[in-house]
N, C-alpha and C. Protein backbone atom coordinates (compact mmCIF):
# COMPACT_ATOMS: atom_id res chain seq x y z
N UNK A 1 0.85 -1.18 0.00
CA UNK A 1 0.00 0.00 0.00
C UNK A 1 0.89 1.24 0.00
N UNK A 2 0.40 2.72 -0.87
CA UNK A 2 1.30 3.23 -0.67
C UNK A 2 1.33 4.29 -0.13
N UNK A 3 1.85 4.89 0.55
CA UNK A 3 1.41 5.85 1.48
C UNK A 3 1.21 7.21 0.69
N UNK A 4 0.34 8.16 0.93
CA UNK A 4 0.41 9.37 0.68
C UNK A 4 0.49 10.51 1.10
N UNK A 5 1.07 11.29 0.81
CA UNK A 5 1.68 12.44 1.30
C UNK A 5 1.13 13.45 1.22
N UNK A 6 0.54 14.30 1.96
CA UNK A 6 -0.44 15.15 2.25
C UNK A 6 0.30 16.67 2.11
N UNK A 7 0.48 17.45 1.05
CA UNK A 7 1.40 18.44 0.87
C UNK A 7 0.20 19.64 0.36
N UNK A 8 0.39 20.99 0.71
CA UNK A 8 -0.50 21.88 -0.16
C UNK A 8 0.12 21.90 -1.17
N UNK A 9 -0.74 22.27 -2.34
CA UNK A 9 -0.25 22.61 -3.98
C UNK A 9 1.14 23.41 -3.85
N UNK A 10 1.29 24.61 -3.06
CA UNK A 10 2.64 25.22 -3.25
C UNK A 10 3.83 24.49 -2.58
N UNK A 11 3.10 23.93 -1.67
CA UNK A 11 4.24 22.83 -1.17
C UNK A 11 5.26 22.18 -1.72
N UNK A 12 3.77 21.34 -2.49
CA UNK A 12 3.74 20.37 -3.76
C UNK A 12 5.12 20.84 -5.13
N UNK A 13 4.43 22.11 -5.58
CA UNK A 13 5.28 23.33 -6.27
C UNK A 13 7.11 23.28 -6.03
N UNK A 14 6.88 24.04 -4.77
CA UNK A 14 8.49 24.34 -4.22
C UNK A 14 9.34 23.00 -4.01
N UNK A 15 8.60 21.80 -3.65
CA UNK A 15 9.51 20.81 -3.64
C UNK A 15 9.54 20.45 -4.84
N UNK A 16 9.28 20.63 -6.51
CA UNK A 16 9.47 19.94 -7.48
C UNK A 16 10.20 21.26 -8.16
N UNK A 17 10.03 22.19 -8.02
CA UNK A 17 11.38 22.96 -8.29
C UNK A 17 12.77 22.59 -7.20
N UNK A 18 12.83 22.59 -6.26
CA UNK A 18 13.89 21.99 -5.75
C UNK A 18 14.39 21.03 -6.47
N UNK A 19 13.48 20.03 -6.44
CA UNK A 19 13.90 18.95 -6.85
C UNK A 19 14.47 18.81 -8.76
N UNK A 20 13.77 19.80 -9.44
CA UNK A 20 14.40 20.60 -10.74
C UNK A 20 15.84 21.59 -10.68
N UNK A 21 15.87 22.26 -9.68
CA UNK A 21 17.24 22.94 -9.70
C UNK A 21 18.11 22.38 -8.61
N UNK A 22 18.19 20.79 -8.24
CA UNK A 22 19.44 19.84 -7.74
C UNK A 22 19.90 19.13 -9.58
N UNK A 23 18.41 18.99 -9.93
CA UNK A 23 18.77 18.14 -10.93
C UNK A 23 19.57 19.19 -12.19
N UNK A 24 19.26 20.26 -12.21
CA UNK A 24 19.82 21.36 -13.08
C UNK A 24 21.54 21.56 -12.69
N UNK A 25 21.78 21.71 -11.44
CA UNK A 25 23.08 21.47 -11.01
C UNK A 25 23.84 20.48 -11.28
N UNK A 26 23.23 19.63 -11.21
CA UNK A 26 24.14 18.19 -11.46
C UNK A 26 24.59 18.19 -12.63
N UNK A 27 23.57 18.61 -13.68
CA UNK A 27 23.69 18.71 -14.75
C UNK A 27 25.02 19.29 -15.03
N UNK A 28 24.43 21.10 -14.69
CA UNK A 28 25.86 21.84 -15.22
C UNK A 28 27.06 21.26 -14.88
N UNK A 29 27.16 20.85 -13.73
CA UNK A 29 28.53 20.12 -13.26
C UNK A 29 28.79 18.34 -13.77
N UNK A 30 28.13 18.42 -14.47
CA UNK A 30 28.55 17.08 -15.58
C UNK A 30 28.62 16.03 -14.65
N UNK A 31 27.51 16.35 -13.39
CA UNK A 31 27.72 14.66 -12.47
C UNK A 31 26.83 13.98 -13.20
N UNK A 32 26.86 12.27 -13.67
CA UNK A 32 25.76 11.69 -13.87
C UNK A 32 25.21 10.70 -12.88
N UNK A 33 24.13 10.47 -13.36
CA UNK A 33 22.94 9.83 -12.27
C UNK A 33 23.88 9.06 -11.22
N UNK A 34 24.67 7.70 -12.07
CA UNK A 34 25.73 6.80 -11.18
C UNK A 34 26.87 7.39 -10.12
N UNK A 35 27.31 8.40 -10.83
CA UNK A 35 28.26 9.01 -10.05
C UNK A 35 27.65 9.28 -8.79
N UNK A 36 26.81 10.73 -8.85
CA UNK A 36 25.82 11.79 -7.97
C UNK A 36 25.81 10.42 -6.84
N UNK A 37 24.68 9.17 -7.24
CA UNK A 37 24.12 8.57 -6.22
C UNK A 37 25.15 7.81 -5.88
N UNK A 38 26.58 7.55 -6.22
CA UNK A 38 27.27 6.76 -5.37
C UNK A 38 27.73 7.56 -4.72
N UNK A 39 28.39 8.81 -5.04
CA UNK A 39 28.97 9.60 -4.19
C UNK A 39 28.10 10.23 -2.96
N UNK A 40 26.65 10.19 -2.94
CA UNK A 40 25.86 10.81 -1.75
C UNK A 40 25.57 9.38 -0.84
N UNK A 41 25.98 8.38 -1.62
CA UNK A 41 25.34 7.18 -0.98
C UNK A 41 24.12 6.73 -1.01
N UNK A 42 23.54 6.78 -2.43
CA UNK A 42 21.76 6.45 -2.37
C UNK A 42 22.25 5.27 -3.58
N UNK A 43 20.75 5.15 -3.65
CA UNK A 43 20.85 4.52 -5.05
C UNK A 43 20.03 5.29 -6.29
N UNK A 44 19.84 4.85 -7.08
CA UNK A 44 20.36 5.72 -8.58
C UNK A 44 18.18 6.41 -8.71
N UNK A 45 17.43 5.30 -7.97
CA UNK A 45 16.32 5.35 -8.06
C UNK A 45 15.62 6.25 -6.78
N UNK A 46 16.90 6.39 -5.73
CA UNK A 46 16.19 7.66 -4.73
C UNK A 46 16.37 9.19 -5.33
N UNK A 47 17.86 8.94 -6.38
CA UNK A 47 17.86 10.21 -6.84
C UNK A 47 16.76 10.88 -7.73
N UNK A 48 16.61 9.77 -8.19
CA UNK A 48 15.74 9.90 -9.05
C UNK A 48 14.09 10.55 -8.48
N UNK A 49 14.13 10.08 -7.26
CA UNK A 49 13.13 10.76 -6.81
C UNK A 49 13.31 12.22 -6.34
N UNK A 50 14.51 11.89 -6.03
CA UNK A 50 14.81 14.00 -5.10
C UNK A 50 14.82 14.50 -6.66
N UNK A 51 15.16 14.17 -7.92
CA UNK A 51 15.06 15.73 -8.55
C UNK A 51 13.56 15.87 -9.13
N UNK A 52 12.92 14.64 -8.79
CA UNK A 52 11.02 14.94 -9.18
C UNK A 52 10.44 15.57 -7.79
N UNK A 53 10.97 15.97 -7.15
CA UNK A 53 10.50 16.32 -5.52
C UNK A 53 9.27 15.19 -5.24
N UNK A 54 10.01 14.42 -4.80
CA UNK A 54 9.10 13.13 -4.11
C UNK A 54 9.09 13.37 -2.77
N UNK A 55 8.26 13.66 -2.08
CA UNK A 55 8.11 14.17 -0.84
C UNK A 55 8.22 13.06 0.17
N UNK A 56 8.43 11.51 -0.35
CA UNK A 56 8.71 10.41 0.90
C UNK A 56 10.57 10.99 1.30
N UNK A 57 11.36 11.31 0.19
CA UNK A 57 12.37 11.22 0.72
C UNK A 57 13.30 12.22 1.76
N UNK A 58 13.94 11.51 2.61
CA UNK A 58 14.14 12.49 3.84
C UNK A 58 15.18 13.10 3.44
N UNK A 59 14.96 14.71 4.49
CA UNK A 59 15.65 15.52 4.33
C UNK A 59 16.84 15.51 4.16
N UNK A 60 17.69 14.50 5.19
CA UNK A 60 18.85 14.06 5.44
C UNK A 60 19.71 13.81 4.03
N UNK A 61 18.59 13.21 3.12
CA UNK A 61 19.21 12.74 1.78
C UNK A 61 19.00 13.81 0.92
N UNK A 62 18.34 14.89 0.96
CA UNK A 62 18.83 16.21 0.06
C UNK A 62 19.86 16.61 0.36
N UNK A 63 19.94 16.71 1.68
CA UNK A 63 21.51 17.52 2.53
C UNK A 63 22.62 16.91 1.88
N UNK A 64 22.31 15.53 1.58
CA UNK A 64 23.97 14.72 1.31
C UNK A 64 24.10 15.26 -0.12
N UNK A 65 23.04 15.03 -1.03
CA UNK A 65 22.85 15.79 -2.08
C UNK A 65 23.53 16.97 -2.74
N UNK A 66 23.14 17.80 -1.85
CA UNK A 66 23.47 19.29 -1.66
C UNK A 66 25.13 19.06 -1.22
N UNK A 67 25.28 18.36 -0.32
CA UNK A 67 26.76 18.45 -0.43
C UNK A 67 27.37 18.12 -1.22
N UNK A 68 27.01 17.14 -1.78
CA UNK A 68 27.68 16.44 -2.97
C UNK A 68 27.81 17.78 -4.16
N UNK A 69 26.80 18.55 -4.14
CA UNK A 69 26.92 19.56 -5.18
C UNK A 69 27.99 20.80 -4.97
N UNK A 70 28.59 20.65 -3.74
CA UNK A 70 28.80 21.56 -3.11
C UNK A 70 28.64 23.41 -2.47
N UNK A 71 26.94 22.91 -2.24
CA UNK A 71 26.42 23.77 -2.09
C UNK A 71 25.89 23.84 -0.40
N UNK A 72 26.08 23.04 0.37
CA UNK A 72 26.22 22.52 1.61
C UNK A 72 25.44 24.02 2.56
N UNK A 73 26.41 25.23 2.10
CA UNK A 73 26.53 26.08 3.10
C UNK A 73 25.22 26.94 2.68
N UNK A 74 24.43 26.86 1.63
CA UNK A 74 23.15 27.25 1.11
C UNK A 74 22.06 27.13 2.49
N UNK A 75 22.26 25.47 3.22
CA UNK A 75 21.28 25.14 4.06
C UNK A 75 21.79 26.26 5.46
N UNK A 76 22.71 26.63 5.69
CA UNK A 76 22.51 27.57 6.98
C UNK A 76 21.63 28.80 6.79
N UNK A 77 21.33 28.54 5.47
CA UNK A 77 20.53 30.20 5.51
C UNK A 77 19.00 29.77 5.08
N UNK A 78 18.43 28.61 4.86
CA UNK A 78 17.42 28.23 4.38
C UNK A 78 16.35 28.73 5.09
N UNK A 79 16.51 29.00 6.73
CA UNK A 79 15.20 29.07 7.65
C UNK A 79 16.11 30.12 8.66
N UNK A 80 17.15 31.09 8.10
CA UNK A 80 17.57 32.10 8.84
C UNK A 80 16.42 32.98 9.52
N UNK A 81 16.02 32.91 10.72
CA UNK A 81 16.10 33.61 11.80
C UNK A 81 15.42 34.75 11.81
N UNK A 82 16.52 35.43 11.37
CA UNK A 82 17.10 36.65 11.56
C UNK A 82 15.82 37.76 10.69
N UNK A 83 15.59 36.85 9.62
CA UNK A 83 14.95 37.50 8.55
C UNK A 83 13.05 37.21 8.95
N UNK A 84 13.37 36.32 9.65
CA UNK A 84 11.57 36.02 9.92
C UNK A 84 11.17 37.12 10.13
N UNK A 85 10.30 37.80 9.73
CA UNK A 85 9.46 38.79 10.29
C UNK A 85 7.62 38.89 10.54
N UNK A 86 7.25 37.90 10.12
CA UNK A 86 6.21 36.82 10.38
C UNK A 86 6.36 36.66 11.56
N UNK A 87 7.42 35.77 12.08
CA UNK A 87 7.76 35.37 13.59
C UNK A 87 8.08 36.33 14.82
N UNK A 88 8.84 37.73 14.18
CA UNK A 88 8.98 38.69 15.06
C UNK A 88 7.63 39.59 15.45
N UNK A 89 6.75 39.72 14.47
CA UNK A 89 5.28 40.39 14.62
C UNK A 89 4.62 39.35 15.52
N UNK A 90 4.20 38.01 15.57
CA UNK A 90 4.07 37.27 16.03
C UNK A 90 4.51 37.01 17.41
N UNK A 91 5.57 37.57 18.25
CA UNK A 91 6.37 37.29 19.10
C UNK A 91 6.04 38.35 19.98
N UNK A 92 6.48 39.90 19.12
CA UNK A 92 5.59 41.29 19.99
C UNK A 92 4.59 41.06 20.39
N UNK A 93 3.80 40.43 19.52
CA UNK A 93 1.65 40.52 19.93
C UNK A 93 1.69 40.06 21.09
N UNK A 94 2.63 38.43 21.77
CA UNK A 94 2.60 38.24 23.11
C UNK A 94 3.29 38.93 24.12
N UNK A 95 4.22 40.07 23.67
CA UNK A 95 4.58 40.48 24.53
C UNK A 95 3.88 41.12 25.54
N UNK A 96 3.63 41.00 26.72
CA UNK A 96 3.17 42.27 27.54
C UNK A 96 3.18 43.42 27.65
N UNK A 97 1.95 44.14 27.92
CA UNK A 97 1.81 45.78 27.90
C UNK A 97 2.95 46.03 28.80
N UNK A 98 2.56 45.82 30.07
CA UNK A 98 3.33 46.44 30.99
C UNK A 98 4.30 44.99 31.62
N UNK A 99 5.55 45.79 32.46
CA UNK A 99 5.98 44.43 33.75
C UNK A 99 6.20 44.86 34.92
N UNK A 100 5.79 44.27 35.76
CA UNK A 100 5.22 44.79 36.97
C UNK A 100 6.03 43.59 38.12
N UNK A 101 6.39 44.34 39.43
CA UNK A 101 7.12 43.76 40.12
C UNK A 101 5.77 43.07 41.02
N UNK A 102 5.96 41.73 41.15
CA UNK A 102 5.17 41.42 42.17
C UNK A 102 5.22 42.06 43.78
N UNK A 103 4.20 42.15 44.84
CA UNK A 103 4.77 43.19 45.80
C UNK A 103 5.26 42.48 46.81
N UNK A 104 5.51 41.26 46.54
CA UNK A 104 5.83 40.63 48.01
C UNK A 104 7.50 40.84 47.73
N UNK A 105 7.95 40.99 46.45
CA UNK A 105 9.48 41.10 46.12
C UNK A 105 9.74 42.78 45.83
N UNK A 106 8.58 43.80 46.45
CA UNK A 106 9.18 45.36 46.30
C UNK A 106 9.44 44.87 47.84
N UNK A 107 8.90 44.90 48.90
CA UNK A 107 9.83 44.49 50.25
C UNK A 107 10.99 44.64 50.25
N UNK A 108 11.30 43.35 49.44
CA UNK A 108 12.74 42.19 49.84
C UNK A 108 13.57 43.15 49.03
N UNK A 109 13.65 44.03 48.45
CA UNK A 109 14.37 44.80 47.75
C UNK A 109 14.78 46.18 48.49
């Protein structure tokens, strides 16, 4: 039975362009199918799935991928931080109006 993978359409989208510009790389750099998957350690039919963005295969095996392309240092910036600003609007809204000393610790002070 085979399992299915429950992705939204853009999901769907962004992982099959991924999976189009690993396979576009390989290309330019003249790796072929045999090479690519011995050198990441798959076999020739998982690759085959990462450049159709097959969404069973784990992350772990794009990463080796990606290294193999030597593009490795791409993934430190994939989900940078820094740039969320979704997450920082998100983060203010809980902040509290005010902060207020509890009074049993204005005393002890």
């Amino acid at each position: 039975m085979k399992r299915e993978h429950i992705l939204s359409i853009p999901a769907k989208r962004a992982l099959k362009k991924f999976g189009a510009d690993i396979k576009a790389a390989r290309i330019r750099r003249r790796i072929t199918m045999a090479i690519m998957s011995e050198r990441a350690r798959i076999s020739p039919l998982t690759l085959a799935k990462v450049e159709k963005g097959d969404p069973s295969v784990s992350f772990g095996i794009y990463v080796s991928i990606i290294f193999v392309l030597g593009m490795v240092d791409k993934i430190y910036d994939l989900l940078d931080i820094s740039g969320d600003s979704v997450g920082k609007i998100l983060e203010e809204e809980r902040l509290p109006k005010r902060v207020r000393i509890p009074k049993s610790k204005i005393g002890d002070a």
